[in-house]
N, C-alpha and C. Protein backbone atom coordinates (compact mmCIF):
# COMPACT_ATOMS: atom_id res chain seq x y z
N UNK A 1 5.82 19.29 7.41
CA UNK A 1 4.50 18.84 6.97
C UNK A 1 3.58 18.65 8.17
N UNK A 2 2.30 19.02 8.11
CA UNK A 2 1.42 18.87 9.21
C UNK A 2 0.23 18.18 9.11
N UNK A 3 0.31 17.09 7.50
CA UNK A 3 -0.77 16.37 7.24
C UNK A 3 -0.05 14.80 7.83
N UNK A 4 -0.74 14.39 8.17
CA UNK A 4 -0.61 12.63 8.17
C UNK A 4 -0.89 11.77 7.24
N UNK A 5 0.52 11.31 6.65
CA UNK A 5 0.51 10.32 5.86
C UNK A 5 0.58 8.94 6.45
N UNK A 6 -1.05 8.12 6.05
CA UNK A 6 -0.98 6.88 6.45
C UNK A 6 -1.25 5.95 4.94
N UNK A 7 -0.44 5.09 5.41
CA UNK A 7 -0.25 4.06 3.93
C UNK A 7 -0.74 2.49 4.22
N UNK A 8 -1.51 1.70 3.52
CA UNK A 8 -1.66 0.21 3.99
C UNK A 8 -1.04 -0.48 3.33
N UNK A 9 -0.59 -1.36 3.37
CA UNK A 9 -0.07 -2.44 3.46
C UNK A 9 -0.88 -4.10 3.03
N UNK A 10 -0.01 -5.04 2.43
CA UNK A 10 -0.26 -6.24 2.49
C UNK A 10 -0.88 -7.17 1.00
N UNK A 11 -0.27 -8.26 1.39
CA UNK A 11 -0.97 -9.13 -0.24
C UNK A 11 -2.45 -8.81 -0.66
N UNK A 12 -2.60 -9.04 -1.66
CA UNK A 12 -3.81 -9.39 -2.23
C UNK A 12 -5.24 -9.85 -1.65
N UNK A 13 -5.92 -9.63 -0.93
CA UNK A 13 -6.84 -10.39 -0.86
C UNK A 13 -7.10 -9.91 0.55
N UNK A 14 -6.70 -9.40 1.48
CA UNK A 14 -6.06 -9.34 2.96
C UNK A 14 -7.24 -8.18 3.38
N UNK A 15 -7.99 -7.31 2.62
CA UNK A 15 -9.09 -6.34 3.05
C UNK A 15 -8.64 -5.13 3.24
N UNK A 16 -8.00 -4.40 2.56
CA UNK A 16 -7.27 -3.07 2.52
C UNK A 16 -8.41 -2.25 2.41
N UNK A 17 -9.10 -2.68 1.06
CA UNK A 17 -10.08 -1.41 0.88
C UNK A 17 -11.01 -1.16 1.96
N UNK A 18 -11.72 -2.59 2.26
CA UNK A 18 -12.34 -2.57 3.44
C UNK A 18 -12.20 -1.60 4.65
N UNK A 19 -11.01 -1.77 4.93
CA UNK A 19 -10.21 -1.03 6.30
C UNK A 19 -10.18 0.44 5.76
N UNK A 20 -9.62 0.90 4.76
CA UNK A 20 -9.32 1.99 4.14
C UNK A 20 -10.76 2.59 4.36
N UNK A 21 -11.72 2.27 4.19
CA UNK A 21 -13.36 2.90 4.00
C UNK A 21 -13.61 3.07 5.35
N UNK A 22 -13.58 2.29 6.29
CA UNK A 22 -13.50 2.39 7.82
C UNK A 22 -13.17 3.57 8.58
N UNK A 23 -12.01 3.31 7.75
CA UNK A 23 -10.54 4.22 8.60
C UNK A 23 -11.00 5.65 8.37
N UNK A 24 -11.00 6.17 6.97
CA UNK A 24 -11.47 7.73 6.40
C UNK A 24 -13.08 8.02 6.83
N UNK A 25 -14.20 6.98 7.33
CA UNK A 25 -15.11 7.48 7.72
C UNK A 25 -14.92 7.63 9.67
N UNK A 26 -14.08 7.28 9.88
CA UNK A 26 -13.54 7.75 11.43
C UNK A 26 -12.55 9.16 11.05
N UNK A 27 -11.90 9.29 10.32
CA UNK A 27 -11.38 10.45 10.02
C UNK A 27 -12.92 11.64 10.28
N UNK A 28 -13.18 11.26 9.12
CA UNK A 28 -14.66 12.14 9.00
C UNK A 28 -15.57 13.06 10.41
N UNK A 29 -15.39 11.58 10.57
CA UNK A 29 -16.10 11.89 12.08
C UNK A 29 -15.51 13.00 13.58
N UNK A 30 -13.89 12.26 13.01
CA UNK A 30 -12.83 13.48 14.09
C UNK A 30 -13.21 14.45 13.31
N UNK A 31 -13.44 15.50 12.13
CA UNK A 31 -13.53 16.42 11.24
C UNK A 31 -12.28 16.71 10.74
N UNK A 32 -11.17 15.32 10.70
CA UNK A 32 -9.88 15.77 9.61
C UNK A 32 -10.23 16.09 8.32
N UNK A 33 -9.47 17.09 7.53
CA UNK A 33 -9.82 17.24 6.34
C UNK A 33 -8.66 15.89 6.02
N UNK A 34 -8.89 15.15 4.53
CA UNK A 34 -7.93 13.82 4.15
C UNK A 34 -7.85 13.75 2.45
N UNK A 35 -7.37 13.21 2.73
CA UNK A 35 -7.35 12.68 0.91
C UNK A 35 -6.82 11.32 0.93
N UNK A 36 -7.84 10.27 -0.18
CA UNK A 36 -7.88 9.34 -0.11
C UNK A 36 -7.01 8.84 -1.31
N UNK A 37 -6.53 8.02 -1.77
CA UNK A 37 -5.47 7.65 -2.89
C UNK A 37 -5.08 6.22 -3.03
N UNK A 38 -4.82 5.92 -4.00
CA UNK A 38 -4.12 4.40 -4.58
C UNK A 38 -2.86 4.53 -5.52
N UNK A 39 -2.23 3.65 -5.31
CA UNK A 39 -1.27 3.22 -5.90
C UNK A 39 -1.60 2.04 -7.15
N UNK A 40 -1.01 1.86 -7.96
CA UNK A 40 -0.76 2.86 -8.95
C UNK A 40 -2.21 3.33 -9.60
N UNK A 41 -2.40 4.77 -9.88
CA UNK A 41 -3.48 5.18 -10.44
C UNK A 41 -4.44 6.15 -9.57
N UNK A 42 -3.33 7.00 -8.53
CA UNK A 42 -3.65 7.96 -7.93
C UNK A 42 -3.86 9.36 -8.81
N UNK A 43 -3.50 9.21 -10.36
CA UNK A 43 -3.77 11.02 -11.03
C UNK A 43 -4.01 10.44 -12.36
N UNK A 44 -4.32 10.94 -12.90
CA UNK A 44 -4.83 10.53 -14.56
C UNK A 44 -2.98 9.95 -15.40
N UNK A 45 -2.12 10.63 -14.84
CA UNK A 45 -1.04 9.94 -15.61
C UNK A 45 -1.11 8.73 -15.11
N UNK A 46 -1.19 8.03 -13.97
CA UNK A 46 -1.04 7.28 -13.03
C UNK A 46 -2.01 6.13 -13.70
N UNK A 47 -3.61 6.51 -13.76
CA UNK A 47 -4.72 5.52 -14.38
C UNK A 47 -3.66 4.72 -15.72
N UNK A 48 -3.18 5.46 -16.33
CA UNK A 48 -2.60 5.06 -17.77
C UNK A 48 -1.47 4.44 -17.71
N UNK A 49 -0.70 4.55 -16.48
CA UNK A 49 0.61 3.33 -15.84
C UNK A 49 -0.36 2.10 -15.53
N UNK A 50 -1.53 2.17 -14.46
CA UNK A 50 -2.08 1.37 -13.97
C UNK A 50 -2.58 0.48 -15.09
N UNK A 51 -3.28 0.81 -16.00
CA UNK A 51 -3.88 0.01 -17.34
C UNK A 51 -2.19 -0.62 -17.58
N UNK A 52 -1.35 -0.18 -18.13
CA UNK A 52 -0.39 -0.54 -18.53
C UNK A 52 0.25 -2.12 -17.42
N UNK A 53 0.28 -1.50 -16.37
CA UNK A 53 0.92 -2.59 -15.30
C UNK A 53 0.09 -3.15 -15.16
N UNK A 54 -1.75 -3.67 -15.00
CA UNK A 54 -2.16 -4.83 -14.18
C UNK A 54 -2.83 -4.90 -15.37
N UNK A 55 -3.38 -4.19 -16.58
CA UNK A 55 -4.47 -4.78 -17.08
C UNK A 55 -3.74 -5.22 -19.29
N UNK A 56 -2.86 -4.45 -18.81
CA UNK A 56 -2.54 -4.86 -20.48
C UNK A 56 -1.52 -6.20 -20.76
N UNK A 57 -2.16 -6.83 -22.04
CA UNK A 57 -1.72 -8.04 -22.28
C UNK A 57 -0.55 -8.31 -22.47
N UNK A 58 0.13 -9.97 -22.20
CA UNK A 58 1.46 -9.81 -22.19
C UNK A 58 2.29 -9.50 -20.92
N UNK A 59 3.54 -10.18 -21.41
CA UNK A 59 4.29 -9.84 -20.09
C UNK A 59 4.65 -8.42 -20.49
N UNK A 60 5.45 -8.12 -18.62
CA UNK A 60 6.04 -7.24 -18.42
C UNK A 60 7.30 -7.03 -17.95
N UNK A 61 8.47 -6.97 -18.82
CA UNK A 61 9.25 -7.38 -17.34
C UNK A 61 9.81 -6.84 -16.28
N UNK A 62 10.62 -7.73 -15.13
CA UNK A 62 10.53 -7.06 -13.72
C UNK A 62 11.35 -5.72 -13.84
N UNK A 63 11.85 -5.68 -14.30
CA UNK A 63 12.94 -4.55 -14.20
C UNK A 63 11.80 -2.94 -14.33
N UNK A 64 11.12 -3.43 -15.80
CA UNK A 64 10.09 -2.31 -16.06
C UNK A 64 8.93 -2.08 -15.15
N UNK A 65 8.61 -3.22 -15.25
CA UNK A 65 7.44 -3.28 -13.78
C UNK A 65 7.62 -2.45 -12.71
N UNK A 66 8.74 -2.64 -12.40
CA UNK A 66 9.47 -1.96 -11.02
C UNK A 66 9.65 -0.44 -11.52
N UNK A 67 10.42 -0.22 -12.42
CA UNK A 67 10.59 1.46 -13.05
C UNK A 67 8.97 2.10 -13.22
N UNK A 68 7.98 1.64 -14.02
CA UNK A 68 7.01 2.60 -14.27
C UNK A 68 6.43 1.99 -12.78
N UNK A 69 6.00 1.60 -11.40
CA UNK A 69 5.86 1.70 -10.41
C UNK A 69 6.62 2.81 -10.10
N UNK A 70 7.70 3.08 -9.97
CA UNK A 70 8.33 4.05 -9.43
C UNK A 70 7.71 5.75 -9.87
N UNK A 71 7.90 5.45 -11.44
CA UNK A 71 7.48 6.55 -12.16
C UNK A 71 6.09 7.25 -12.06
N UNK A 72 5.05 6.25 -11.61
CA UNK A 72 3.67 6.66 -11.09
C UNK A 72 4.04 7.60 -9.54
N UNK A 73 4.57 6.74 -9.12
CA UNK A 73 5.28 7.68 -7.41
C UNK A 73 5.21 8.60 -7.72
N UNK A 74 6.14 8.66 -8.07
CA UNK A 74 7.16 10.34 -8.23
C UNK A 74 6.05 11.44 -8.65
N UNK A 75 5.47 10.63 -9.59
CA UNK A 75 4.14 11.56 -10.01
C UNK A 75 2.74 12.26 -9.04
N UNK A 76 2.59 11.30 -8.38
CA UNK A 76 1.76 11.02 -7.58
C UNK A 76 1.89 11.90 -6.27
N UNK A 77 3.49 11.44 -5.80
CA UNK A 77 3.56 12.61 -4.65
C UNK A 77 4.24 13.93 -5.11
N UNK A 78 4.35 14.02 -6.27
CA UNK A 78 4.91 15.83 -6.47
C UNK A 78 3.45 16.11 -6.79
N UNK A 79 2.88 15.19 -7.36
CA UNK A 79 1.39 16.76 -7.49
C UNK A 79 -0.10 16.24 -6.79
N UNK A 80 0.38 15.24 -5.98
CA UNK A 80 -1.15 14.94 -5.01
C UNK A 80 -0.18 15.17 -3.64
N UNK A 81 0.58 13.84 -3.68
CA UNK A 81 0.29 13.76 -1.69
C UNK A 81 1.13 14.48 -1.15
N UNK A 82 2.41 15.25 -1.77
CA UNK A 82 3.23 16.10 -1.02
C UNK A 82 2.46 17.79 -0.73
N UNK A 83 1.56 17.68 -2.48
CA UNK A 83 0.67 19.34 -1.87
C UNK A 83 -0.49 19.71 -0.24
N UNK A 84 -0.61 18.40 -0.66
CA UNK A 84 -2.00 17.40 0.40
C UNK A 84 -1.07 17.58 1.71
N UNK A 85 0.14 17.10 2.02
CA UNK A 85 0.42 17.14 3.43
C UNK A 85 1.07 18.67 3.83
N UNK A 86 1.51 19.45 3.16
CA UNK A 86 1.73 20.51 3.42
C UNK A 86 0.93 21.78 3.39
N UNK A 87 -0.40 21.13 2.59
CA UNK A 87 -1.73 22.05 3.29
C UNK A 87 -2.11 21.71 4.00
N UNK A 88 -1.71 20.42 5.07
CA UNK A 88 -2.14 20.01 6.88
C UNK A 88 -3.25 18.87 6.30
N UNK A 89 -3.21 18.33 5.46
CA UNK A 89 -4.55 17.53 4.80
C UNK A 89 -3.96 16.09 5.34
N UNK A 90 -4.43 15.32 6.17
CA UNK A 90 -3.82 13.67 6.07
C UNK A 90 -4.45 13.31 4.57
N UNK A 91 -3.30 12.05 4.42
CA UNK A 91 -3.29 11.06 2.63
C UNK A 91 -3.60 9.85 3.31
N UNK A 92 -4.44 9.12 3.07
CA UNK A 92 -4.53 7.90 3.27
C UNK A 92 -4.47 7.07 1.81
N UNK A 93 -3.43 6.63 1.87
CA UNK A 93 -3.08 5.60 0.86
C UNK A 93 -2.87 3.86 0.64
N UNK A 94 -3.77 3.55 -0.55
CA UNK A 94 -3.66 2.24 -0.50
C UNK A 94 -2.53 1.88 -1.39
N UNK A 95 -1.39 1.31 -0.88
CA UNK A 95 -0.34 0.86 -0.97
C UNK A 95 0.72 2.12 -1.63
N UNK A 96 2.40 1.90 -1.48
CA UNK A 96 2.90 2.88 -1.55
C UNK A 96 4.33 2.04 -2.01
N UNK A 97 5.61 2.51 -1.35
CA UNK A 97 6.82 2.49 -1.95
C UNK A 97 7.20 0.80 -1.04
N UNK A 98 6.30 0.61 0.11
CA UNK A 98 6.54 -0.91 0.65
C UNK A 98 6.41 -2.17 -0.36
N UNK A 99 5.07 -1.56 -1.34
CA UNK A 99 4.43 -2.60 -1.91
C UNK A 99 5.58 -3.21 -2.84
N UNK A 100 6.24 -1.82 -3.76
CA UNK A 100 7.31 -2.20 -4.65
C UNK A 100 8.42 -2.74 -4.17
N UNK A 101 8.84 -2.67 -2.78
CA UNK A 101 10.05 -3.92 -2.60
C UNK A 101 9.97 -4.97 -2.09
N UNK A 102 7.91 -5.18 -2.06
CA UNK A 102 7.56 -6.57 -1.27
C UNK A 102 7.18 -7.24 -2.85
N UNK A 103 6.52 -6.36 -3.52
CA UNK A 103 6.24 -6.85 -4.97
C UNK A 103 7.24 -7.35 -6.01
N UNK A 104 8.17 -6.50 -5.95
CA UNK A 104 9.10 -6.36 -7.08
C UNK A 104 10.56 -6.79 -6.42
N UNK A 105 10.84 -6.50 -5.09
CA UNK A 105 11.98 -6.72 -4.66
C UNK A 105 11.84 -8.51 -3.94
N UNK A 106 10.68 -8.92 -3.47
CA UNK A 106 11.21 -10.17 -3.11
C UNK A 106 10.26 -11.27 -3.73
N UNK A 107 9.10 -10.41 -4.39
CA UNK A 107 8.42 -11.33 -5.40
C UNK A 107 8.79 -11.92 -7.06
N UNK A 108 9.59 -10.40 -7.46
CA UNK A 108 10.13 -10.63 -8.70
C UNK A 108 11.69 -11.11 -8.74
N UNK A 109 12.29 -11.20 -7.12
CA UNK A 109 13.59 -11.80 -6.76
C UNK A 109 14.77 -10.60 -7.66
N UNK A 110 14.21 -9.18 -7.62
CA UNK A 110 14.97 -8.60 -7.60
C UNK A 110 15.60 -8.00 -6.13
N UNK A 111 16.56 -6.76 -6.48
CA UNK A 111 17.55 -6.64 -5.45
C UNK A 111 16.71 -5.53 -4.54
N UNK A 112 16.23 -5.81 -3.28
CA UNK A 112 15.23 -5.24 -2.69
C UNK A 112 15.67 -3.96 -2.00
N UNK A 113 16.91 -3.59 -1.98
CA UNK A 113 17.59 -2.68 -1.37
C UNK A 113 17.59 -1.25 -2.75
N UNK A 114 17.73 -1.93 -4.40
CA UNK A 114 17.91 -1.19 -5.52
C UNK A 114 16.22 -0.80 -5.20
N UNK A 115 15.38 -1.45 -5.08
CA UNK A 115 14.23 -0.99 -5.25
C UNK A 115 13.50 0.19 -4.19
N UNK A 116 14.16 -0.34 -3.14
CA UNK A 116 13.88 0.70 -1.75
C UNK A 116 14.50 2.24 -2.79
N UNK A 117 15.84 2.46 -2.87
CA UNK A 117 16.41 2.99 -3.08
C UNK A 117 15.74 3.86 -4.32
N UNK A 118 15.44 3.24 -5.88
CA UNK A 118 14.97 3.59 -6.81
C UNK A 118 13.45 4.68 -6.01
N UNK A 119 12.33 3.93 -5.42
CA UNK A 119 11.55 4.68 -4.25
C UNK A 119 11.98 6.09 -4.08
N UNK A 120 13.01 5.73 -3.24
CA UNK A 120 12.85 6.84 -2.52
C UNK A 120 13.39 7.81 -3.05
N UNK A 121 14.18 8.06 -4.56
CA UNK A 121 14.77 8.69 -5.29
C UNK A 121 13.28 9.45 -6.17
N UNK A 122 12.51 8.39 -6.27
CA UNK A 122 11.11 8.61 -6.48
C UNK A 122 10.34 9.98 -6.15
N UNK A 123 10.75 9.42 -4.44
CA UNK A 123 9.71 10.61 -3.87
C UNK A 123 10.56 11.41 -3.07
N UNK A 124 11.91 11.57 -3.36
CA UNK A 124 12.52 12.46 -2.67
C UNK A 124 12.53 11.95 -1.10
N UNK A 125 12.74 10.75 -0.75
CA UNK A 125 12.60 9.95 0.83
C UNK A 125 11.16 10.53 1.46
N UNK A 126 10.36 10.82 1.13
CA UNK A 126 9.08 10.91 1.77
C UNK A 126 8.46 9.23 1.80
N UNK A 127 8.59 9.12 3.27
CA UNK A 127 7.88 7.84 3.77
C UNK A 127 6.54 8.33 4.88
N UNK A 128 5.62 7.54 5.04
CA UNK A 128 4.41 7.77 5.86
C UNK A 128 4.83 7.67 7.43
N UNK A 129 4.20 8.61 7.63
CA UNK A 129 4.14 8.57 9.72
C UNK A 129 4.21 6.97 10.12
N UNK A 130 2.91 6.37 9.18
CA UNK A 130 2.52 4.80 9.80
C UNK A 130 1.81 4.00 8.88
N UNK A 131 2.27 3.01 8.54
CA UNK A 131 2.17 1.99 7.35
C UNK A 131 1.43 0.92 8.74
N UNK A 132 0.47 0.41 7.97
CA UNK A 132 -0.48 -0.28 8.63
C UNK A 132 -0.40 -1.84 7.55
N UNK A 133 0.15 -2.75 7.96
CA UNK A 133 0.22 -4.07 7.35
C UNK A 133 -0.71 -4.92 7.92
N UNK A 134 -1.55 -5.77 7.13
CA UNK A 134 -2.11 -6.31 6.67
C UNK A 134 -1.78 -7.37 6.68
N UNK A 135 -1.67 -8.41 7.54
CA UNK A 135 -0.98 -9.50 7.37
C UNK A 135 -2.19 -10.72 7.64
N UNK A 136 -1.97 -11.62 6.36
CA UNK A 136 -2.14 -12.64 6.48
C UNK A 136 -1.83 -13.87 5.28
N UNK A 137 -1.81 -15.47 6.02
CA UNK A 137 -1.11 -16.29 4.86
C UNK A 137 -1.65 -16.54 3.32
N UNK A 138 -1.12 -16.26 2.77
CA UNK A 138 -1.58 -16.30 1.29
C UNK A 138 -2.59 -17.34 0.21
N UNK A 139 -2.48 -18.14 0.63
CA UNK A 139 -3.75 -19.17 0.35
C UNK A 139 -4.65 -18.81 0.81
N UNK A 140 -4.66 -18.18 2.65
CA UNK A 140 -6.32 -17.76 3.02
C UNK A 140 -6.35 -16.53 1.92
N UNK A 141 -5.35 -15.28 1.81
CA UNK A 141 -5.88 -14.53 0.95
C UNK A 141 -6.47 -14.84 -0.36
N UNK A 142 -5.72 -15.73 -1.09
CA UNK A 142 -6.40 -15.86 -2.20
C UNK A 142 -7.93 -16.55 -2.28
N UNK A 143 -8.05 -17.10 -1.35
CA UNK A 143 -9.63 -18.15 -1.16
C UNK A 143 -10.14 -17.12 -0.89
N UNK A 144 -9.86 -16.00 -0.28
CA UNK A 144 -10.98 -14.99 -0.09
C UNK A 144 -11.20 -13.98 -1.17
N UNK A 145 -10.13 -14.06 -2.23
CA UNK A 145 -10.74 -13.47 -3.05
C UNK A 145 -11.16 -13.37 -4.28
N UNK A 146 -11.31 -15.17 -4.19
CA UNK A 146 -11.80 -15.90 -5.32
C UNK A 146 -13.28 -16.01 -4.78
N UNK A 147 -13.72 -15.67 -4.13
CA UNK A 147 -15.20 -16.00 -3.46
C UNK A 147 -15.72 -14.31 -4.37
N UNK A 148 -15.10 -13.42 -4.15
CA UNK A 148 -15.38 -12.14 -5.07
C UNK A 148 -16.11 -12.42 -6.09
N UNK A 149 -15.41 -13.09 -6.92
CA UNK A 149 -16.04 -13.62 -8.70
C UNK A 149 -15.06 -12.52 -9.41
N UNK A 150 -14.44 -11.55 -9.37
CA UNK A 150 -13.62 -10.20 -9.78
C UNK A 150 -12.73 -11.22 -10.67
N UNK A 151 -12.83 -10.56 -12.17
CA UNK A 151 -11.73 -11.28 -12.63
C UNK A 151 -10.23 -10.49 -12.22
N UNK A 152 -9.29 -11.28 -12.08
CA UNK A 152 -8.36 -11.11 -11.68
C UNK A 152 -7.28 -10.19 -12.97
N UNK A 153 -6.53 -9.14 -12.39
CA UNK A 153 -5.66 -8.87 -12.83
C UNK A 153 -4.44 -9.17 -12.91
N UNK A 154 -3.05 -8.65 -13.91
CA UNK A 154 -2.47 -9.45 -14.04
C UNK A 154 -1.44 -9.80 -12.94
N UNK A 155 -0.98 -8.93 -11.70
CA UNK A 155 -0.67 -9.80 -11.13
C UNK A 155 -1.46 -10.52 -9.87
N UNK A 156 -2.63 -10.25 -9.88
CA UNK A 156 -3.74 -11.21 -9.19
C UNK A 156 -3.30 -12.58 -9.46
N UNK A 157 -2.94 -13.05 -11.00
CA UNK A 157 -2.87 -14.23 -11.48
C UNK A 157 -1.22 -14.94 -11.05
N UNK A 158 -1.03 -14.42 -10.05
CA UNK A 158 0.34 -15.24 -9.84
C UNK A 158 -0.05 -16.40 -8.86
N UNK A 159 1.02 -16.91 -8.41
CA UNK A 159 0.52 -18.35 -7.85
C UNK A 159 0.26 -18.23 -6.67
N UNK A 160 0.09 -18.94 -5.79
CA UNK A 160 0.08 -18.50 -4.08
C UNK A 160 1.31 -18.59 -3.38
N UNK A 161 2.34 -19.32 -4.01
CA UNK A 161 3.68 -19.37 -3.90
C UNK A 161 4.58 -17.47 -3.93
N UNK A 162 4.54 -17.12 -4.88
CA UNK A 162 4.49 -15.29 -4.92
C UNK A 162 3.93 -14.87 -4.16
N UNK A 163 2.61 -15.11 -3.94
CA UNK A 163 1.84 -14.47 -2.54
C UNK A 163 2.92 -14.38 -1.37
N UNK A 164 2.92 -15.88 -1.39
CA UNK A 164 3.76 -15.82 0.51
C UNK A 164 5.40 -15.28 0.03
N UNK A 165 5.74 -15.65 -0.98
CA UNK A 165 7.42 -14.51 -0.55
C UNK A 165 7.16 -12.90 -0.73
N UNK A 166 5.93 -12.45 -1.33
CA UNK A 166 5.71 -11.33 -0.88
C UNK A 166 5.15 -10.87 0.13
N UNK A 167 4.43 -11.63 0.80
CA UNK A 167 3.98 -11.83 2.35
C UNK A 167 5.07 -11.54 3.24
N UNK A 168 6.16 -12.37 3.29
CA UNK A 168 7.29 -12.66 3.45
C UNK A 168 7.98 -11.52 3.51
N UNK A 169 8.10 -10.84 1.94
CA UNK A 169 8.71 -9.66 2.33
C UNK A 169 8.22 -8.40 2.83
N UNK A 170 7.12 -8.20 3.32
CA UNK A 170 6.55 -7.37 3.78
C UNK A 170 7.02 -7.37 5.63
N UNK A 171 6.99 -8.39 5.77
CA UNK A 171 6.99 -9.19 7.01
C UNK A 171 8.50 -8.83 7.59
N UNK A 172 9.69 -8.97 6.96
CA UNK A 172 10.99 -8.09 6.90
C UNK A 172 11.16 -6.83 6.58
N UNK A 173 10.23 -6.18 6.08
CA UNK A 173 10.63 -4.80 6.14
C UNK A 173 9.47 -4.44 7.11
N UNK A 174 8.30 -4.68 8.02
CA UNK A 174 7.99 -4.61 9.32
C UNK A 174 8.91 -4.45 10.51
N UNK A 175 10.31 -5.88 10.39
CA UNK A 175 10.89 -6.30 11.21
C UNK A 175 11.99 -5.16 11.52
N UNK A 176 11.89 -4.72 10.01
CA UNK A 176 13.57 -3.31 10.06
C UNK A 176 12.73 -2.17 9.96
N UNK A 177 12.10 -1.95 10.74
CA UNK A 177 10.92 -0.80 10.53
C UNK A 177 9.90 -0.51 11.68
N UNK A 178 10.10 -1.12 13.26
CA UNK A 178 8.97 -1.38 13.86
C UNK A 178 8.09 -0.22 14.47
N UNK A 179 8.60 1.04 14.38
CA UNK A 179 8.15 2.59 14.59
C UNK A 179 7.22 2.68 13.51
N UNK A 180 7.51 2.67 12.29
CA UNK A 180 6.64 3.12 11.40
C UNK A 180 5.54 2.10 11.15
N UNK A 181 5.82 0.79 11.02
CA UNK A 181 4.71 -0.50 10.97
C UNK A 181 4.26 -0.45 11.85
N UNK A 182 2.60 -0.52 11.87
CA UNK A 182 1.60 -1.71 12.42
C UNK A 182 0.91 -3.24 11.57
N UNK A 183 1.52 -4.13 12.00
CA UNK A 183 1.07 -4.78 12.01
C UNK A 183 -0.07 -5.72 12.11
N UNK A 184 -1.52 -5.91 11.48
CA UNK A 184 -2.68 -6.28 11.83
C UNK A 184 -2.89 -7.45 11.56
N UNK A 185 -3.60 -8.63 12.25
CA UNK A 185 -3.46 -10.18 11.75
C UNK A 185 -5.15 -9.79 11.30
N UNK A 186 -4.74 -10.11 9.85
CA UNK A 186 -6.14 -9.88 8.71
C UNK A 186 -7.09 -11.07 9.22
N UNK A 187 -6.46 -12.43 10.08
CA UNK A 187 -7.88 -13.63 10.32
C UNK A 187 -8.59 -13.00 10.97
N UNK A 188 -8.50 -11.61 12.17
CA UNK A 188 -9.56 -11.14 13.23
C UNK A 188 -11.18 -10.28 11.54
N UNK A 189 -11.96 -10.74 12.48
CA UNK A 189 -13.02 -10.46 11.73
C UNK A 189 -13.14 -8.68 11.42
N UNK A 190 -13.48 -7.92 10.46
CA UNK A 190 -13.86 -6.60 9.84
C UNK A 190 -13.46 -5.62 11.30
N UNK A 191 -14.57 -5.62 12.17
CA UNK A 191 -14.61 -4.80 13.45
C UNK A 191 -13.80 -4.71 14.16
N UNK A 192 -12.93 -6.04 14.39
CA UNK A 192 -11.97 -6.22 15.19
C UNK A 192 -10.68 -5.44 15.01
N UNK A 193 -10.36 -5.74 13.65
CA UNK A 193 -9.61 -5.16 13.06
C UNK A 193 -9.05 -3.50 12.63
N UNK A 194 -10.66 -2.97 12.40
CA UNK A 194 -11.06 -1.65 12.66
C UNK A 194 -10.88 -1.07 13.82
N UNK A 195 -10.72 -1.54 14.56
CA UNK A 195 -10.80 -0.73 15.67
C UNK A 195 -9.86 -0.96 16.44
N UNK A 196 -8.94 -1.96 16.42
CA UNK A 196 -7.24 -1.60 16.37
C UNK A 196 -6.83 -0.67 15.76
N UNK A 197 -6.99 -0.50 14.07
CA UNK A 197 -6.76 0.56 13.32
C UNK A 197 -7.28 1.88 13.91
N UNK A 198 -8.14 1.70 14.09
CA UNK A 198 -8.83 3.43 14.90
C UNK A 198 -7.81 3.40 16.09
N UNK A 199 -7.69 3.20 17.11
CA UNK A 199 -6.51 3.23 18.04
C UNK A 199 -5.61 3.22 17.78
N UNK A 200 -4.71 2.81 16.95
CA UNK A 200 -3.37 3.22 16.69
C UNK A 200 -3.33 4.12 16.01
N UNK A 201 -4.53 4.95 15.25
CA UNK A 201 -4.37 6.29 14.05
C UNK A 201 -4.82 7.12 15.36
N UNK A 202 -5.71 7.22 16.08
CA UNK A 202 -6.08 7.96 17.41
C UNK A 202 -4.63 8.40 18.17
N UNK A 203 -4.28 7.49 18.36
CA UNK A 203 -2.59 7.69 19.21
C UNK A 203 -1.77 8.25 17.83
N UNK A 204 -1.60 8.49 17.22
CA UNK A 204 -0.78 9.04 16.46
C UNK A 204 -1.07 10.55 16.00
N UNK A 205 -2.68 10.77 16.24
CA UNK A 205 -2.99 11.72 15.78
C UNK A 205 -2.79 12.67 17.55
N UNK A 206 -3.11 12.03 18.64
CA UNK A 206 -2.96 12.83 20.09
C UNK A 206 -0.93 13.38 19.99
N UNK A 207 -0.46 12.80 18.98
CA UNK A 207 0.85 13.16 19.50
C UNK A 207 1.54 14.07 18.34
N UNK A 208 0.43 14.77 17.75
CA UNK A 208 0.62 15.82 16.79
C UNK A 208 0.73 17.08 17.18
C-alpha cells in the first residue's frame, strides 16, 4: 500500500474533528490526494449501523454493540479505505478499530483482547501507519462539550466515570503500541496542538 493511513483517537469531547479539519487542509496544501472518513458511518451501509448504534432508542447490548461496530469495519475498509490506500490516496480517519477496544473492551468491561481480535478479523489486520490520541481527563472533556448545546447521543450520555476507563483504555493500548501512537495532551490550545500534529504527519510522510 502506498496511501497513508492516519486514524484519531480519544474520548468524547477531546477535539478530533477540529484537528481532523486542520490536519486534511495541510494535506491539501502538500497536494496529497486523501480521503476523509468516520467511524461508524463511513458508506451508506455504515450511516444505517450508525443510526442504529448512537441514535436509536433503547438499549443495546455490549456484545452487539461491539459486533455491528465491527461489521461497519469490515465494510468500510473492503470498499472505502483499503481501495483508497492502494490507489496511493492517504485515509484520514476519525476513529477506527482502537475506539472499539477502548469503547467496548474497557468501557463495556468486555474482554479487550476478544475485541482487538474480532477487529482485526474485521479488516483482515489492516492497522494505520499512525493513530494520533487525543488525550485528555474526562470531566474536562465532557464540560467542553456540554458548552456545544449538541444534544447528546447515546453513548455521549454515559457518565464521566466511562469516560475515564475509556480514557484509560486508550492510554494502555498507547503504552503496548508506542511506534504507531502519538499521543497529544488535548489541554494545549487548537494551534498548539495542530502543529505537533503537522510535524509528526510531516515526518512520517519524509520517510515514505
Amino acid at each position: 500500500m502506498s496511501g497513508l493511513f492516519i486514524s484519531f483517537e480519544g474520548i468524547d469531547g477531546v477535539g478530533k474533528s477540529t484537528q481532523i479539519d486542520l490536519l486534511t487542509k495541510h494535506l491539501d496544501e502538500l497536494g496529497r490526494n486523501y480521503v476523509q472518513t468516520l467511524e461508524p458511518g463511513g458508506t451508506e451501509l455504515g450511516v444505517e449501523i450508525r443510526h442504529l448504534l448512537l441514535h436509536r432508542k433503547g438499549e443495546v447490548a455490549p456484545r452487539a454493540e461491539a459486533l455491528l461496530y465491527a461489521a461497519d469495519r469490515a465494510h468500510h475498509v473492503a470498499t472505502m479505505v483499503r481501495p483508497a490506500l492502494e490507489s496511493g490516496t492517504d485515509v484520514v480517519m476519525d476513529r477506527y478499530l482502537d475506539s472499539s477496544v477502548a469503547y467496548q473492551g474497557a468501557g463495556r468491561d468486555l474482554d479487550a483482547s476478544q475485541i482487538r481480535d474480532l477487529s482485526l478479523f474485521a479488516v483482515e489486520g489492516l492497522l494505520p501507519h499512525l493513530t494520533i490520541l487525543l488525550d485528555l481527563e474526562a470531566s474536562a472533556a465532557l464540560a467542553r462539550r456540554s458548552k456545544t448545546g449538541a444534544e447528546p447521543d447515546r453513548l455521549e450520555r454515559e457518565k464521566t466515570d466511562f469516560f475515564e476507563t475509556v480514557r484509560q483504555g486508550y492510554l494502555k493500548l498507547a503504552a503496548a503500541e508506542p511506534d504507531r501512537f502519538f499521543i497529544v495532551d488535548a489541554r494545549q490550545n487548537v494551534d498548539e496542538m495542530a502543529a505537533l500534529i503537522r510535524a509528526r504527519v510531516d515526518a512520517l510522510i519524509a520517510q515514505q
